[in-house]
C-alpha atoms as a PDB file:
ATOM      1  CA  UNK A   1       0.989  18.347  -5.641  1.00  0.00           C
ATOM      2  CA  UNK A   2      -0.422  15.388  -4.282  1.00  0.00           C
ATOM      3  CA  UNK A   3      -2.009  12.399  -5.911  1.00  0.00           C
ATOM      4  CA  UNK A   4      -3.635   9.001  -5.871  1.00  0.00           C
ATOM      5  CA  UNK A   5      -3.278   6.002  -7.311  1.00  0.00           C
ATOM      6  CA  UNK A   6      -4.985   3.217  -9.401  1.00  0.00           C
ATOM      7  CA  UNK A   7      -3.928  -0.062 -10.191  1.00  0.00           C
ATOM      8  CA  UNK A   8      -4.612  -1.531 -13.605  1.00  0.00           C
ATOM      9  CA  UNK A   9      -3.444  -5.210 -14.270  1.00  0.00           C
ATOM     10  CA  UNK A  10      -5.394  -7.099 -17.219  1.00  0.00           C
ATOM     11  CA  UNK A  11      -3.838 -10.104 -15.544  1.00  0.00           C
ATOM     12  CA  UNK A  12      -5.154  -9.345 -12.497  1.00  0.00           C
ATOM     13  CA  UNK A  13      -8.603 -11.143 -11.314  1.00  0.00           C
ATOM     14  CA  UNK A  14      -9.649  -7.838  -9.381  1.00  0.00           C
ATOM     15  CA  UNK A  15      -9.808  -5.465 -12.116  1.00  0.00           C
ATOM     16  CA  UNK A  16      -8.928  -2.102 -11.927  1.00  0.00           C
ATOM     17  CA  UNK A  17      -8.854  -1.102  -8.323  1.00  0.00           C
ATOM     18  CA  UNK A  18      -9.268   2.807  -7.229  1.00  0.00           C
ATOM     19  CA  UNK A  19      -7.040   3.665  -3.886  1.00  0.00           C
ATOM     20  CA  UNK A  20      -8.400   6.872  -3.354  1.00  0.00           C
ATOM     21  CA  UNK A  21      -6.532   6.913   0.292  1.00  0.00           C
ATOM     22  CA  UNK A  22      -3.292   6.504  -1.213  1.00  0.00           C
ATOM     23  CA  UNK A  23      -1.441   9.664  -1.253  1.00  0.00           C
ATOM     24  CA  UNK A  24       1.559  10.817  -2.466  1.00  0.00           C
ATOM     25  CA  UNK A  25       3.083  14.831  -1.654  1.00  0.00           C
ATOM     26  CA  UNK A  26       6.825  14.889  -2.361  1.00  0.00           C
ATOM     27  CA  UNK A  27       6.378  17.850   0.016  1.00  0.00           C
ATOM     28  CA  UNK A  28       5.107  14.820   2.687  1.00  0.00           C
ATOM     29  CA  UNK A  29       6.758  12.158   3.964  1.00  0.00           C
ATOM     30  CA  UNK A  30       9.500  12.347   1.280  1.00  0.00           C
ATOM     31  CA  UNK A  31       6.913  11.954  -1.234  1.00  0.00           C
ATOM     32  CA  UNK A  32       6.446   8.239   0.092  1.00  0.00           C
ATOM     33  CA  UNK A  33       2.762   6.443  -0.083  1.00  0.00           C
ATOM     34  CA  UNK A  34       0.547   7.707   3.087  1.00  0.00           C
ATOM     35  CA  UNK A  35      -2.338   6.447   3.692  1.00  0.00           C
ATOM     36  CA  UNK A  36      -5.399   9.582   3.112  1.00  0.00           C
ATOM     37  CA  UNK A  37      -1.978  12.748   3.587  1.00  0.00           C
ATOM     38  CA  UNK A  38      -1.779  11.349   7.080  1.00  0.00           C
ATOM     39  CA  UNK A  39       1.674  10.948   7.758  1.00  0.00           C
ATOM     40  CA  UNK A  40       1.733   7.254   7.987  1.00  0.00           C
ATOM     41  CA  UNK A  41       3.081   5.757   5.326  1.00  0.00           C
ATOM     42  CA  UNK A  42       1.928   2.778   3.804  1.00  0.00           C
ATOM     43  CA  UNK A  43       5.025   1.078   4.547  1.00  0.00           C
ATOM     44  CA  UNK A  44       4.508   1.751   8.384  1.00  0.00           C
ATOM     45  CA  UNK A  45       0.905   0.175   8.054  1.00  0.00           C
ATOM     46  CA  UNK A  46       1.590  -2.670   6.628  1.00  0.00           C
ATOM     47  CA  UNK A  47       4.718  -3.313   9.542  1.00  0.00           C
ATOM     48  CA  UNK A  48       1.538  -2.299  11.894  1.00  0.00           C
ATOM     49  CA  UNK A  49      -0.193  -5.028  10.380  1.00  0.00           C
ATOM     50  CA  UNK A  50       2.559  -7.445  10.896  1.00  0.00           C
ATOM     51  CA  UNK A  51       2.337  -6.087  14.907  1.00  0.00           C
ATOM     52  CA  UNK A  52      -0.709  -6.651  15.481  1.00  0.00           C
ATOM     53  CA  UNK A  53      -1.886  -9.279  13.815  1.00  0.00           C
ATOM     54  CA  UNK A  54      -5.352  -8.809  16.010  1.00  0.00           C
ATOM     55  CA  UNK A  55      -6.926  -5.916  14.262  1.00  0.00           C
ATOM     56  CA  UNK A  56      -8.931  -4.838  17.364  1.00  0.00           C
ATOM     57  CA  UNK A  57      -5.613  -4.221  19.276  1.00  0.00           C
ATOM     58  CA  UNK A  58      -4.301  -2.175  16.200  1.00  0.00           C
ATOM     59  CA  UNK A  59      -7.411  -0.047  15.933  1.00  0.00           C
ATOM     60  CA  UNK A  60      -6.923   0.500  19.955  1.00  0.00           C
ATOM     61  CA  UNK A  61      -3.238   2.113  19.213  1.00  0.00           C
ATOM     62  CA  UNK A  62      -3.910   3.693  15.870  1.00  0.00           C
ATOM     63  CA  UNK A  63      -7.553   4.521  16.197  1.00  0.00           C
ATOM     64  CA  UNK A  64      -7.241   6.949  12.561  1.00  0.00           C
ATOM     65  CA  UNK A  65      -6.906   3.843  10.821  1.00  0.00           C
ATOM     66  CA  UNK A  66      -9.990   1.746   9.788  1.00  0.00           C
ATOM     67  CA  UNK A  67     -10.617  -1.601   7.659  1.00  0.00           C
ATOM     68  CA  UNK A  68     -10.533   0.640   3.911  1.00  0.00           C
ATOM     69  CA  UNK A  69      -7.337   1.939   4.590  1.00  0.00           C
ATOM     70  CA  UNK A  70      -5.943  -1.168   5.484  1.00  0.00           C
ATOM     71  CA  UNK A  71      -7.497  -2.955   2.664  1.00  0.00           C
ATOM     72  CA  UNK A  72      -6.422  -0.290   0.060  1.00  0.00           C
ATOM     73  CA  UNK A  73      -2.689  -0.530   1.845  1.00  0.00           C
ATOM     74  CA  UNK A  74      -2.670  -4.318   0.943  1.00  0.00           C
ATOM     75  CA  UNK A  75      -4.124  -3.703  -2.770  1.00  0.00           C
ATOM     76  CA  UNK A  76      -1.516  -1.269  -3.112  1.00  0.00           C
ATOM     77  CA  UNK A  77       1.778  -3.466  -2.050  1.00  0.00           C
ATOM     78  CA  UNK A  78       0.322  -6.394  -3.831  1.00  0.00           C
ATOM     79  CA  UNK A  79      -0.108  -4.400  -7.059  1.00  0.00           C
ATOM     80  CA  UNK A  80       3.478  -3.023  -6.540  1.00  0.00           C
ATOM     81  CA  UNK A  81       4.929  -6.832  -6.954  1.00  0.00           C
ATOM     82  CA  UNK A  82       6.042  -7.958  -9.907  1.00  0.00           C
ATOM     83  CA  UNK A  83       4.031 -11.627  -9.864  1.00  0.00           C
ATOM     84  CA  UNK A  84       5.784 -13.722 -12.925  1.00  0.00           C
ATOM     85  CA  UNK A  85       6.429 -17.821 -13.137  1.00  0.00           C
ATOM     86  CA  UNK A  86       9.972 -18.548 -13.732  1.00  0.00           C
ATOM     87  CA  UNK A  87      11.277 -21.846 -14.784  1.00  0.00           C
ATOM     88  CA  UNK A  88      14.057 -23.316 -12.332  1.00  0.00           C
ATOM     89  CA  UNK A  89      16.919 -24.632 -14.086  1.00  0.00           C
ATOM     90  CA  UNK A  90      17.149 -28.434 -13.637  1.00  0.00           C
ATOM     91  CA  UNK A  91      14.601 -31.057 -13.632  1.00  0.00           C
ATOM     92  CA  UNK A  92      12.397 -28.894 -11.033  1.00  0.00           C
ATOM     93  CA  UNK A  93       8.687 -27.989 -11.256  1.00  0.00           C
ATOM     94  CA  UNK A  94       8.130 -24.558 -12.385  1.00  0.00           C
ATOM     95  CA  UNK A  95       7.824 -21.930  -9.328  1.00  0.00           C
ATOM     96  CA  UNK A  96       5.113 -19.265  -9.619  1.00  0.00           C
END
């Protein structure tokens, strides 16, 4: 069974976003996120990402990966954070 997601925030600026290269097989990768049923999980990209901060040299080592699957790796660990303000006790500013 594998599937893909979409992220749907009505909060969100973006809209509804479709990440057609995020998979998910419990039979792959212990049914983690992988980017298009390649067994790199999204996790892994986005620690790539914080490797190579050049995207040229990333493309070099991991030349499977291009600029959509990156992007839709982003979308997807940014819509998997909860983003709430909470008030700090005290007589601080509220932190968003």
């Amino acid at each position: 069974m594998r599937g893909h997601w979409r992220i749907s925030n009505p909060n969100d600026t973006l809209g509804t976003m479709n990440l057609d290269r995020i998979t998910i097989d419990p039979r792959q990768m212990n049914g983690q996120p992988c980017i298009r049923g390649l067994r790199l999980t999204v996790k892994r990209l986005l620690k790539l990402l914080s490797l190579y901060p050049d995207r040229g040299d990333l493309r070099r080592e991991f030349p499977e990966v291009d600029d959509e699957d990156i992007r839709q790796a982003l979308a997807f660990a940014a819509g998997s954070m909860d983003d709430e303000i909470l008030a700090l006790s005290g007589p601080h500013e509220v932190a968003a």
